[in-house]
N, C-alpha and C. Protein backbone atom coordinates (compact mmCIF):
# COMPACT_ATOMS: atom_id res chain seq x y z
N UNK A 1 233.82 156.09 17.73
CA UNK A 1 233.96 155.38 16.48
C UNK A 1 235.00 154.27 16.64
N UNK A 2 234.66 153.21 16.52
CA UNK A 2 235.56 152.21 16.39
C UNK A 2 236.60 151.62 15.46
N UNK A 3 237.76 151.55 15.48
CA UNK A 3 238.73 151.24 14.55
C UNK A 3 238.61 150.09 14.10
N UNK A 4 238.44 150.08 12.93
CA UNK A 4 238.24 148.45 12.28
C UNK A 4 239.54 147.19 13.02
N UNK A 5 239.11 146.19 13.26
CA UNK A 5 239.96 145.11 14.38
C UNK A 5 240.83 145.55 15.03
N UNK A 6 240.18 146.70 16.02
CA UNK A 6 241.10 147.17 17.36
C UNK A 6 240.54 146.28 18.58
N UNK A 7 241.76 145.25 19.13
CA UNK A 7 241.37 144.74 19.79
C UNK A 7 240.38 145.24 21.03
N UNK A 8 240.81 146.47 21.76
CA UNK A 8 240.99 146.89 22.50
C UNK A 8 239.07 147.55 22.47
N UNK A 9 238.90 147.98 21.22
CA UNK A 9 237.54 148.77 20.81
C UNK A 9 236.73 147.23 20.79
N UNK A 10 236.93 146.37 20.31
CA UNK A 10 236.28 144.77 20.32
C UNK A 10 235.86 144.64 22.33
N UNK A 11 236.79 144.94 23.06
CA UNK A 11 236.71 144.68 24.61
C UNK A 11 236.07 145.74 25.56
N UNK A 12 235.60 147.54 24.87
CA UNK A 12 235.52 148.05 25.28
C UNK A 12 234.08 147.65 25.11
N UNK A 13 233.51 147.05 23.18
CA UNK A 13 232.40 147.04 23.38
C UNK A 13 231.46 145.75 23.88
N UNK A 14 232.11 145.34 23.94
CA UNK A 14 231.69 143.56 24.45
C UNK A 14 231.49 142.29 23.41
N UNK A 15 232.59 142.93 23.02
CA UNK A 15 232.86 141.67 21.87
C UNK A 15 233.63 140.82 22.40
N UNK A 16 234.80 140.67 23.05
CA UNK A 16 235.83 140.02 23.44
C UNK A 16 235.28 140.31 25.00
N UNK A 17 235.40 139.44 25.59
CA UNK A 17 234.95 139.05 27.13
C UNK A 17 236.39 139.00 28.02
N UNK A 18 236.41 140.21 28.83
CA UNK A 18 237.29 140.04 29.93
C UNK A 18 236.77 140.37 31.05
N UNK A 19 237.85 140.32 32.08
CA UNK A 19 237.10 140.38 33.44
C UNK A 19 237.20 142.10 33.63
N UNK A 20 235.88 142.06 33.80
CA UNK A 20 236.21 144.15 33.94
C UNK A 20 236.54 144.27 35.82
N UNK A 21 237.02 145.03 35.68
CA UNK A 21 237.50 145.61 36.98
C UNK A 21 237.40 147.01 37.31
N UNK A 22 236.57 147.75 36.07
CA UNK A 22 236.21 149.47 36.50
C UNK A 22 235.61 149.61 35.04
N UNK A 23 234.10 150.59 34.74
CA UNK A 23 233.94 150.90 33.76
C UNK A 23 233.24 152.22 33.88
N UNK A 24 233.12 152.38 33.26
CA UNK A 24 231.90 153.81 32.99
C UNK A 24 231.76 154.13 31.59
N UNK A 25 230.87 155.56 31.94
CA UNK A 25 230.42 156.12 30.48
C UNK A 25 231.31 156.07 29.07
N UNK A 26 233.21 156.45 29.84
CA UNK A 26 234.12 156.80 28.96
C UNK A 26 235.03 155.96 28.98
N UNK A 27 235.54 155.29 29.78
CA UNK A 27 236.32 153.96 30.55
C UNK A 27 236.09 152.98 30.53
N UNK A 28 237.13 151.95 31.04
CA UNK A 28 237.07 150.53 30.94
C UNK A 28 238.70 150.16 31.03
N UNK A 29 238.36 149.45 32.73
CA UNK A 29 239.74 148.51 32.78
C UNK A 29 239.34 147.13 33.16
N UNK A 30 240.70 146.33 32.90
CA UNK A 30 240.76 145.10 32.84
C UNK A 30 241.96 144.61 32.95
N UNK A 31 242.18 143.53 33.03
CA UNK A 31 243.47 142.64 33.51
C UNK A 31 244.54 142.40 32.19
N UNK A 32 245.79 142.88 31.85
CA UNK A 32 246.49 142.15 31.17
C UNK A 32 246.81 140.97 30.98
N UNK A 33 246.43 140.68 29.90
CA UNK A 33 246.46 139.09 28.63
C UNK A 33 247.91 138.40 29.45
N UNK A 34 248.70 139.41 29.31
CA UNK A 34 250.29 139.25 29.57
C UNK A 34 250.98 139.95 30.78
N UNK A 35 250.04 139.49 32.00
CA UNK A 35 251.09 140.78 33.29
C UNK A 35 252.31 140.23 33.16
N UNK A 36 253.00 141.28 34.17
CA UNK A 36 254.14 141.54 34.44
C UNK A 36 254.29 141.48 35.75
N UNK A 37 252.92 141.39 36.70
CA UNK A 37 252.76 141.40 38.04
C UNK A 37 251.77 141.11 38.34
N UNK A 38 251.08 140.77 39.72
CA UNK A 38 249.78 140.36 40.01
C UNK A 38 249.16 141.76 39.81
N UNK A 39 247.77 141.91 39.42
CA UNK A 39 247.01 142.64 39.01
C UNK A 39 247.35 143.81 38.17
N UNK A 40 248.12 143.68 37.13
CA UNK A 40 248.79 144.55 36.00
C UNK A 40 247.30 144.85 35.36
N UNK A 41 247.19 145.97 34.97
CA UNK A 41 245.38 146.09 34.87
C UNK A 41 245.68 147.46 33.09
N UNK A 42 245.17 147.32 32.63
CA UNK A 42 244.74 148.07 31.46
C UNK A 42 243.81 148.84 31.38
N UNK A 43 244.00 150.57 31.49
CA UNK A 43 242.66 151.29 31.22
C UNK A 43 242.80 152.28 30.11
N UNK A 44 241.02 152.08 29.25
CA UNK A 44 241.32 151.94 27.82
C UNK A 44 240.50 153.15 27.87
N UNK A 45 240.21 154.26 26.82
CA UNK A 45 239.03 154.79 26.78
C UNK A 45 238.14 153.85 25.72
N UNK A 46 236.85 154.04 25.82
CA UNK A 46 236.01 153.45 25.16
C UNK A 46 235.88 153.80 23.59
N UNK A 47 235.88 155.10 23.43
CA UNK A 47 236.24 155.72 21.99
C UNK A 47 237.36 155.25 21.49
N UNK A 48 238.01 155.00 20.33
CA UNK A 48 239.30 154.71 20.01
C UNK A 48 239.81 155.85 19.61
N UNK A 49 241.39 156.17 20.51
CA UNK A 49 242.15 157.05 20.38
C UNK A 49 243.38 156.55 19.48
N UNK A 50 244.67 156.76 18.88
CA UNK A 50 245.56 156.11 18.49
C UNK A 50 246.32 156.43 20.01
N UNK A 51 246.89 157.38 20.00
CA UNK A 51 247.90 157.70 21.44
C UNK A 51 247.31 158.50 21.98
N UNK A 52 247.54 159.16 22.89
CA UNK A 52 247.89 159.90 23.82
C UNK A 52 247.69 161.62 23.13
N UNK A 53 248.62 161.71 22.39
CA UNK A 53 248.02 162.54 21.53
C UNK A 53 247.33 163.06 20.76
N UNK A 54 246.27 161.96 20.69
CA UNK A 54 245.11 162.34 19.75
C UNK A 54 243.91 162.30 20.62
N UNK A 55 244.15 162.37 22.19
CA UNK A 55 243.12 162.56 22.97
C UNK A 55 242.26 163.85 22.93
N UNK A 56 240.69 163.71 22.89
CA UNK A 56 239.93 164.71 23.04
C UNK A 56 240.09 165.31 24.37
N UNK A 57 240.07 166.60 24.78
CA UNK A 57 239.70 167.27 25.89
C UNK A 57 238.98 166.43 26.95
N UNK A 58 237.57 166.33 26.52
CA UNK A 58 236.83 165.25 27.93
C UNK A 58 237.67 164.26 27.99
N UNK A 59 238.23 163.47 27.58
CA UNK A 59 238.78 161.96 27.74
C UNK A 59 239.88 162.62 28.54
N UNK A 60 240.64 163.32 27.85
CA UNK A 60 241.97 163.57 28.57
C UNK A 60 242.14 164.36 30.31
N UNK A 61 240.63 164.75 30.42
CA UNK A 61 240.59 165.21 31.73
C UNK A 61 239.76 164.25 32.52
N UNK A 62 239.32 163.46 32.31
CA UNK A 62 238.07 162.52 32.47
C UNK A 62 239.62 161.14 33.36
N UNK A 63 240.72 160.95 32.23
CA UNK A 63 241.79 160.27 32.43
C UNK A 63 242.18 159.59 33.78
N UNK A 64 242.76 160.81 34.51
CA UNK A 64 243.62 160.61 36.22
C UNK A 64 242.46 160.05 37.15
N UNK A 65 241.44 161.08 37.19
CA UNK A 65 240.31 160.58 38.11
C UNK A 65 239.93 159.02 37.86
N UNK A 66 239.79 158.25 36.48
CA UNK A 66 239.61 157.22 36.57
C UNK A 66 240.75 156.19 36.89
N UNK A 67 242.00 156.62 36.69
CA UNK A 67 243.34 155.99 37.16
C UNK A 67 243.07 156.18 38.48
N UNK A 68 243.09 157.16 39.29
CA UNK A 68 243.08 156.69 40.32
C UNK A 68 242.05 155.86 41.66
N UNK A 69 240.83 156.49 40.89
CA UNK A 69 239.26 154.92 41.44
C UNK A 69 240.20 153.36 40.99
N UNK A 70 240.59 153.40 40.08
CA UNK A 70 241.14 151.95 39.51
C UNK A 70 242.37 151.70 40.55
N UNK A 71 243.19 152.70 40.46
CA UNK A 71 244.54 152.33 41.71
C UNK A 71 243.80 152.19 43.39
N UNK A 72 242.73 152.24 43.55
CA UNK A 72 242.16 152.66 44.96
C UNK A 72 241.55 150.94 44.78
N UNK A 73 241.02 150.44 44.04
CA UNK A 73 240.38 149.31 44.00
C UNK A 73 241.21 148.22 43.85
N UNK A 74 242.37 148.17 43.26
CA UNK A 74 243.74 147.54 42.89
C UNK A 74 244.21 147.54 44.36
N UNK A 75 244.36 148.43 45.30
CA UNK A 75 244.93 148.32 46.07
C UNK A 75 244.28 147.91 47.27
N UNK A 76 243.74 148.02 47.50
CA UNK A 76 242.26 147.41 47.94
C UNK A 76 242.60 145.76 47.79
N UNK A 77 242.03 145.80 46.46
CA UNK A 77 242.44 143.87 46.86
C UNK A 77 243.56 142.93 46.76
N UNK A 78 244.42 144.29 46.41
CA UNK A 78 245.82 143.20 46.31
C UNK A 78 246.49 143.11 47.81
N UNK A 79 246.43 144.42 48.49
CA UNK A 79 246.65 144.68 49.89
C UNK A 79 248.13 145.45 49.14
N UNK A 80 248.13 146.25 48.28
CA UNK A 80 249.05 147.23 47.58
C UNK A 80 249.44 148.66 49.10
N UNK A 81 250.72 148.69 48.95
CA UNK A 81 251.25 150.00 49.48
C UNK A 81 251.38 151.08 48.40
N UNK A 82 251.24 151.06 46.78
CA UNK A 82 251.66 151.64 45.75
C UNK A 82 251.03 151.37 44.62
N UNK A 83 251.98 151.63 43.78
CA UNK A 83 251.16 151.54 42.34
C UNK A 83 252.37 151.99 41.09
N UNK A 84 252.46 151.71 40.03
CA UNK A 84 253.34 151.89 38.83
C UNK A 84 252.49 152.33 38.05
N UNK A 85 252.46 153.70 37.46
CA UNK A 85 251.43 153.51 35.95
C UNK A 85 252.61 154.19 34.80
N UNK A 86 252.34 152.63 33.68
CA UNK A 86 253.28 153.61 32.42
C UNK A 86 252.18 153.69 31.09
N UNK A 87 252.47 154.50 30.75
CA UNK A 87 252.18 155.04 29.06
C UNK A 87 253.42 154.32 28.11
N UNK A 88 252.83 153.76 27.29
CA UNK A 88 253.98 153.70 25.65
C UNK A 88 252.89 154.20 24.83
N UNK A 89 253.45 155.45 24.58
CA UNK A 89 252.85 155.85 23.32
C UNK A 89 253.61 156.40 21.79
N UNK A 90 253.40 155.28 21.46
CA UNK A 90 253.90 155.65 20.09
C UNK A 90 254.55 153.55 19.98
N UNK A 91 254.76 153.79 18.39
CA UNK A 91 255.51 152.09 18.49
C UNK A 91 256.86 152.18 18.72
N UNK A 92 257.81 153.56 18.68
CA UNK A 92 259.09 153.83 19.37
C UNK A 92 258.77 153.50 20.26
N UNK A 93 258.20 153.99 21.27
CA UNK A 93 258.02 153.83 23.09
C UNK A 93 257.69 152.25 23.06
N UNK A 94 257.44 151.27 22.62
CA UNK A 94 256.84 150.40 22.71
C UNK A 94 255.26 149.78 22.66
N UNK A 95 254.74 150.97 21.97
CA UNK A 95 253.28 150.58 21.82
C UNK A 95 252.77 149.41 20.99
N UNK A 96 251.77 148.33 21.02
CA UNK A 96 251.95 147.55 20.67
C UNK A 96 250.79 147.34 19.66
N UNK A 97 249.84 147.64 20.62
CA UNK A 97 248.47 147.89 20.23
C UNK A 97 248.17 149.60 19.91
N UNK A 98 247.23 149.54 18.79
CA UNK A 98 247.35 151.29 18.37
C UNK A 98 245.83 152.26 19.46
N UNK A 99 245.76 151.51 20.48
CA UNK A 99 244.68 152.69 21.04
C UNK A 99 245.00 152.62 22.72
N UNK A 100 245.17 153.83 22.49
CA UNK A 100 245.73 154.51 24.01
C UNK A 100 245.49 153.69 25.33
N UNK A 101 246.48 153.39 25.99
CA UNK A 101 246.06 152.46 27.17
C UNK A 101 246.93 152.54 28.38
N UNK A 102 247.02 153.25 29.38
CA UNK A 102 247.75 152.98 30.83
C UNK A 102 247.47 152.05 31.42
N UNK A 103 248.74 151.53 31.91
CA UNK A 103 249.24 150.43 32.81
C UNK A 103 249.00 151.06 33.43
N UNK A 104 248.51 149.85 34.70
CA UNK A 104 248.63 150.34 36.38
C UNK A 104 249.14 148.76 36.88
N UNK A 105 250.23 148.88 37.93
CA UNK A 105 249.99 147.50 38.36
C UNK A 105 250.79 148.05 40.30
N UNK A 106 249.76 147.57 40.75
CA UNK A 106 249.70 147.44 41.94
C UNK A 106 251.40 147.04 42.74
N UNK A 107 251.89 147.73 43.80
CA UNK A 107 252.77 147.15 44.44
C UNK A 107 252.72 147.07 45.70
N UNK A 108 253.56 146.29 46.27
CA UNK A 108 253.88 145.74 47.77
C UNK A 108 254.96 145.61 48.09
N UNK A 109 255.38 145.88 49.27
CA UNK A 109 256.55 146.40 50.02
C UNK A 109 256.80 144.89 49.58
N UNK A 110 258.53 144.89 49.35
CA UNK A 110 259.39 143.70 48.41
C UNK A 110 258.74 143.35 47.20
N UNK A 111 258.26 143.89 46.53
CA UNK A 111 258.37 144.06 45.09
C UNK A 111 259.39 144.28 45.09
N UNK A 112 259.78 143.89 43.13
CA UNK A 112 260.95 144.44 42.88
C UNK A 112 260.70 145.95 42.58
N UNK A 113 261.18 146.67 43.88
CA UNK A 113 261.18 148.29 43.46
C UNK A 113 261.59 149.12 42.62
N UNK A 114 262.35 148.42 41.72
CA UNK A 114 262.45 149.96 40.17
C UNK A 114 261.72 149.73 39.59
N UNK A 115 260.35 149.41 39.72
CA UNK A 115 259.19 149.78 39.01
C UNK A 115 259.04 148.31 37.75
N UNK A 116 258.57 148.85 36.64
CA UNK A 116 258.64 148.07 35.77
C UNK A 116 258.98 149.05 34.14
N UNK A 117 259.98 149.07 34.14
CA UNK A 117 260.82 149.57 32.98
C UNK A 117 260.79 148.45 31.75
N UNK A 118 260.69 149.43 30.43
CA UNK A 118 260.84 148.36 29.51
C UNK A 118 262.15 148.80 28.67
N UNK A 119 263.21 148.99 29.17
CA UNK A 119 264.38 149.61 28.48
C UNK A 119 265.68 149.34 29.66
């Protein structure tokens, strides 16, 4: 069910055109509007969740396995030794947008190594 003007539900269903970079039945990633690094990538479920916490069972186990096909393909073409993935869930944590979404963004030896912190 889609949340009335969730961006995110607009991109999962092909309303808003981005470059996909992994999808399936339940999934869907894509490139951040706004990285923070080369290939900072967004994976959304297709259903609209608010957080993290309001994940169904399938989605929430369905989750890692697709994080990590997405970190395997990320790394792959960035020529990545690593990977960062954060959660903000909640608008304390910094959530910005209201439907559940992990960061992944690819790293390489001399990156800046403490990751990417937003605090």
């Amino acid at each position: 069910m889609e949340k009335e003007e969730c961006i995110f539900c607009e991109i999962a269903n092909g309303k808003i055109k981005v470059e996909k970079i992994y999808e399936n039945e339940d999934f869907f990633a894509f490139y951040d509007a706004n990285p923070i690094g080369e290939g900072h990538t967004l994976i959304i479920p297709k259903k609209h969740f608010d957080s993290l916490m309001d994940l169904d069972k399938d989605i929430s186990l369905g989750y890692i396995p697709v994080i990590r096909e997405v970190a395997d393909i990320l790394m792959k073409k960035y020529n990545a030794a690593g990977f960062n993935i954060l959660l903000n869930n909640g608008k304390v944590a910094g959530q910005i947008i209201g439907h559940v979404h992990f960061h992944l963004l690819p790293r390489k030896k001399g990156n800046n190594n403490k990751g990417f912190l937003f605090f």
